[in-house]
C-alpha atoms as a PDB file:
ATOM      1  CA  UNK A   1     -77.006  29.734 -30.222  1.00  0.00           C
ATOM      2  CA  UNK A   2     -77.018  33.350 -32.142  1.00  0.00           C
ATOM      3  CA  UNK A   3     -76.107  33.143 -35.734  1.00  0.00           C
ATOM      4  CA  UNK A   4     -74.364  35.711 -37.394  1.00  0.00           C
ATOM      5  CA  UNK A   5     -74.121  36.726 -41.021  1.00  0.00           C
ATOM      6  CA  UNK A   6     -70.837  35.900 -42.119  1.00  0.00           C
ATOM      7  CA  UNK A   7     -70.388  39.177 -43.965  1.00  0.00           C
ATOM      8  CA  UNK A   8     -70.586  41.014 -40.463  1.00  0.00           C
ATOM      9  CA  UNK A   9     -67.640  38.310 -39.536  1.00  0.00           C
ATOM     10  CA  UNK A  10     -63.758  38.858 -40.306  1.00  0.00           C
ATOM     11  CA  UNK A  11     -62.614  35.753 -42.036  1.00  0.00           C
ATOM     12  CA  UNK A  12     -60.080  35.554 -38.996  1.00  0.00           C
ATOM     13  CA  UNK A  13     -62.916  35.460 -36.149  1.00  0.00           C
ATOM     14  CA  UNK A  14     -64.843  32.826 -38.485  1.00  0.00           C
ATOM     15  CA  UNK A  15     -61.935  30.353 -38.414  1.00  0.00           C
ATOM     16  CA  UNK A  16     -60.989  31.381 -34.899  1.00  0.00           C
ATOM     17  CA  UNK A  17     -64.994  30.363 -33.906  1.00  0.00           C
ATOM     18  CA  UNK A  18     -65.090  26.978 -35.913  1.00  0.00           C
ATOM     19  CA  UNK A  19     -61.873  25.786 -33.983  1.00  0.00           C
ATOM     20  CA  UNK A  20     -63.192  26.973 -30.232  1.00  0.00           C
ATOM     21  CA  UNK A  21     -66.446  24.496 -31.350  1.00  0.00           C
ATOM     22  CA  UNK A  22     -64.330  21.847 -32.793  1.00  0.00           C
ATOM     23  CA  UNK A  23     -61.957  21.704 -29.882  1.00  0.00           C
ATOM     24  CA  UNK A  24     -64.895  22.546 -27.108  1.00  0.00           C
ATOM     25  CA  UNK A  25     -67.007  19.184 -29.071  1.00  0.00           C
ATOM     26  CA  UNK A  26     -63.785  17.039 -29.119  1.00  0.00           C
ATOM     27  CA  UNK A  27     -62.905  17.655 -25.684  1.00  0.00           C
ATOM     28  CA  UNK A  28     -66.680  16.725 -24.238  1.00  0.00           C
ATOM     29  CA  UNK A  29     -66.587  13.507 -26.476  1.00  0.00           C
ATOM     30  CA  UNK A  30     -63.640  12.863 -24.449  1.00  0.00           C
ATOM     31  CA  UNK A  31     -64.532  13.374 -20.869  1.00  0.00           C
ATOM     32  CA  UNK A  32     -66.078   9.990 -19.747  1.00  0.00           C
ATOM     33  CA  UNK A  33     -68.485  11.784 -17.541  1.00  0.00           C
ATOM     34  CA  UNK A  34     -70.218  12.639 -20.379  1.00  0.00           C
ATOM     35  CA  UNK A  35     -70.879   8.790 -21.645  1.00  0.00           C
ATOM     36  CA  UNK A  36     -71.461   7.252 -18.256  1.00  0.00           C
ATOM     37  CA  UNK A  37     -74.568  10.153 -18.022  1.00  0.00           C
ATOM     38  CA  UNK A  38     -75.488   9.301 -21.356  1.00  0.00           C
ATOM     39  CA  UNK A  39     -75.657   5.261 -21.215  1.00  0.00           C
ATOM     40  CA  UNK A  40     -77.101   5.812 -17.308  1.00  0.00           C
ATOM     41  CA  UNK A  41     -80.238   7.518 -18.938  1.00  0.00           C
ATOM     42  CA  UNK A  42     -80.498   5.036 -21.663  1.00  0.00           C
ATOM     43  CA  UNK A  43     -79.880   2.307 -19.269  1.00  0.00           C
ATOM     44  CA  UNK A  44     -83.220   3.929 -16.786  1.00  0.00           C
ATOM     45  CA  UNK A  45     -85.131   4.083 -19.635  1.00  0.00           C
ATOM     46  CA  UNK A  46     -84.835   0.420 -20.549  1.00  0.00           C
ATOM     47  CA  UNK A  47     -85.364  -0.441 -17.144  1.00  0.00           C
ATOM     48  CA  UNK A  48     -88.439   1.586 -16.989  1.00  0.00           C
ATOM     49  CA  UNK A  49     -89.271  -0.331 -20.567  1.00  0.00           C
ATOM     50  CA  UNK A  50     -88.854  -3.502 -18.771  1.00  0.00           C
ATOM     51  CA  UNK A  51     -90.382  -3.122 -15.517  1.00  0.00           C
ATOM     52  CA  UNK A  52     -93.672  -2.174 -17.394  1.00  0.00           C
ATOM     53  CA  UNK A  53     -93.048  -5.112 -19.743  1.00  0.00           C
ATOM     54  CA  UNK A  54     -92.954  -7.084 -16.480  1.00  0.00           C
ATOM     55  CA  UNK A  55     -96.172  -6.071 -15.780  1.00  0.00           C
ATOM     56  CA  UNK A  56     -97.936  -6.547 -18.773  1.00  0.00           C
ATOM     57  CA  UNK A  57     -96.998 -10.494 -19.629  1.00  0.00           C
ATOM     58  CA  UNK A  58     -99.119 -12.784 -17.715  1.00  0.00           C
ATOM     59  CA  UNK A  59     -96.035 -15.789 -18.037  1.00  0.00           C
ATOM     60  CA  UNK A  60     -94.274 -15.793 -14.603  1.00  0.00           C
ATOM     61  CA  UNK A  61     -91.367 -16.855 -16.656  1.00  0.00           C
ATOM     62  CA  UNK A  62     -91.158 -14.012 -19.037  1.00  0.00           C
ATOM     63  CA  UNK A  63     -92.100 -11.681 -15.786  1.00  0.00           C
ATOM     64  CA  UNK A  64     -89.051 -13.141 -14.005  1.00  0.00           C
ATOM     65  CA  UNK A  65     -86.717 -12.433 -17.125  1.00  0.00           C
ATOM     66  CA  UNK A  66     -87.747  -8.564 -17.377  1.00  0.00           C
ATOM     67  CA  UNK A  67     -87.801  -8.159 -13.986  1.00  0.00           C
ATOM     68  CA  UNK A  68     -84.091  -9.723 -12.942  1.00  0.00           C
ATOM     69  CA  UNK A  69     -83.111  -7.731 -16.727  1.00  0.00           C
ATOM     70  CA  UNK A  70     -84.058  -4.592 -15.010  1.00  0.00           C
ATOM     71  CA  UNK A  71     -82.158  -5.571 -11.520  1.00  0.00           C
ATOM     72  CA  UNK A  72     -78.784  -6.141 -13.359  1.00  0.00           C
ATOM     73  CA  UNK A  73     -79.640  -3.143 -15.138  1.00  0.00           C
ATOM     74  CA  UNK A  74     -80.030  -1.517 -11.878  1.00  0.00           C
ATOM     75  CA  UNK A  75     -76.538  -3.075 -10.748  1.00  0.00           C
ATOM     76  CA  UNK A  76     -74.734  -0.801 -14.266  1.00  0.00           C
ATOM     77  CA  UNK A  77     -76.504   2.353 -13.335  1.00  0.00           C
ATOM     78  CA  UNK A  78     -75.140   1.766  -9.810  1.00  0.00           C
ATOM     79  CA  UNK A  79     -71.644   1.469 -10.983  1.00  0.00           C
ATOM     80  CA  UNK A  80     -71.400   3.917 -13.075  1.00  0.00           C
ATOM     81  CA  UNK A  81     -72.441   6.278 -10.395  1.00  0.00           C
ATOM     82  CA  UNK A  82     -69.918   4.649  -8.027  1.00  0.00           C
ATOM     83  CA  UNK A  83     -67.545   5.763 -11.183  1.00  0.00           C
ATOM     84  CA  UNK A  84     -68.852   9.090 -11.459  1.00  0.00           C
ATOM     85  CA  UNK A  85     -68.857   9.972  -7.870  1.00  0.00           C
ATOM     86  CA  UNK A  86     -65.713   7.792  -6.926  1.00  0.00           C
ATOM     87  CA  UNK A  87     -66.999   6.202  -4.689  1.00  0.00           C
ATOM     88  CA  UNK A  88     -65.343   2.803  -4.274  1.00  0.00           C
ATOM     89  CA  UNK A  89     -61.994   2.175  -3.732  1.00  0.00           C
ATOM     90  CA  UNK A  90     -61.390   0.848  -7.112  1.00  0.00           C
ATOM     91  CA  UNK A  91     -61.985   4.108  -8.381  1.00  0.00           C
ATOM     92  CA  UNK A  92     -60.554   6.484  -6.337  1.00  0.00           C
ATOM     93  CA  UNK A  93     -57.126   4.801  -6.398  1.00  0.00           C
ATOM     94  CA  UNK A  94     -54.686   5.148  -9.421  1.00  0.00           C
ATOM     95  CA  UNK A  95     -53.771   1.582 -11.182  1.00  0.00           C
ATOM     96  CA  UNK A  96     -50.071   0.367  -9.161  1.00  0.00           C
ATOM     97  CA  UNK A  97     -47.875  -0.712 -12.119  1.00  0.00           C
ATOM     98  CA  UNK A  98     -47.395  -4.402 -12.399  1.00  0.00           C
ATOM     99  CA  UNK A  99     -43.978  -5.896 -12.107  1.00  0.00           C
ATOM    100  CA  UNK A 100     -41.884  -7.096 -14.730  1.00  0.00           C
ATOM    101  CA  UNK A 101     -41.827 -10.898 -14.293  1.00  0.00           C
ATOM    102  CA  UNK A 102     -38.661 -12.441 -13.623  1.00  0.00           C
ATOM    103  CA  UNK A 103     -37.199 -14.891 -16.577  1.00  0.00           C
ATOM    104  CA  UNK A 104     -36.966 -17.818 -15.383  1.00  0.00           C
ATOM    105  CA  UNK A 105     -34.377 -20.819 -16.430  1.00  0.00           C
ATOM    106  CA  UNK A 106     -35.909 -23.979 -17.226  1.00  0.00           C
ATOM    107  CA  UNK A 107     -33.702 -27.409 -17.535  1.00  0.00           C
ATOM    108  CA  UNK A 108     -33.614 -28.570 -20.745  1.00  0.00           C
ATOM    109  CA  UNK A 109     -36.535 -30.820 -20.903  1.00  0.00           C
ATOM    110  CA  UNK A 110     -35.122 -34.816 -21.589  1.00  0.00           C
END
């Protein structure tokens, strides 16, 4: 990003850049696509973490813990994509309403 002197700025342009980044960093904290990428790469680097963990501890008990950490892991990078790239059903439909329940009249309980 070029800066520029802010005597070679109007005061106008100035205020008129500092709300283009405001709304252009508010509106990508907003977009989910952003997070799910986000918390996908932390999520392959602690599966990377734990996989070599797995590998390192000589208790089969311990090796069994990273290792099934890492497959559910696995399972939350999965969905996320399956968010990202709509690719289940759940995702690609919009949410149907729900109902109002009907009120119901009880007897007076004796």
């Amino acid at each position: 990003m070029m800066r520029i002197a802010v005597s070679e700025v109007s005061p106008r342009r100035l205020m008129q850049r500092e709300n283009e980044s405001h709304v252009m960093k508010t509106h990508s904290k907003k977009n989910p696509l952003r997070h799910t990428q986000k918390i996908k790469k932390r999520f392959r680097r602690l599966i990377e973490h734990l996989r070599e963990d797995a590998r390192k501890v000589t208790e089969p008990k311990a090796q069994a813990l990273f290792e099934t950490s890492a497959e559910v892991l696995t399972g939350l990078v999965k969905a996320l994509d399956d968010y990202e790239h709509k690719s289940e059903k759940a995702w690609r439909t919009a949410p149907r309403p729900s109902r109002p329940k009907e009120r119901t009249v009880h007897a007076s309980r004796r």
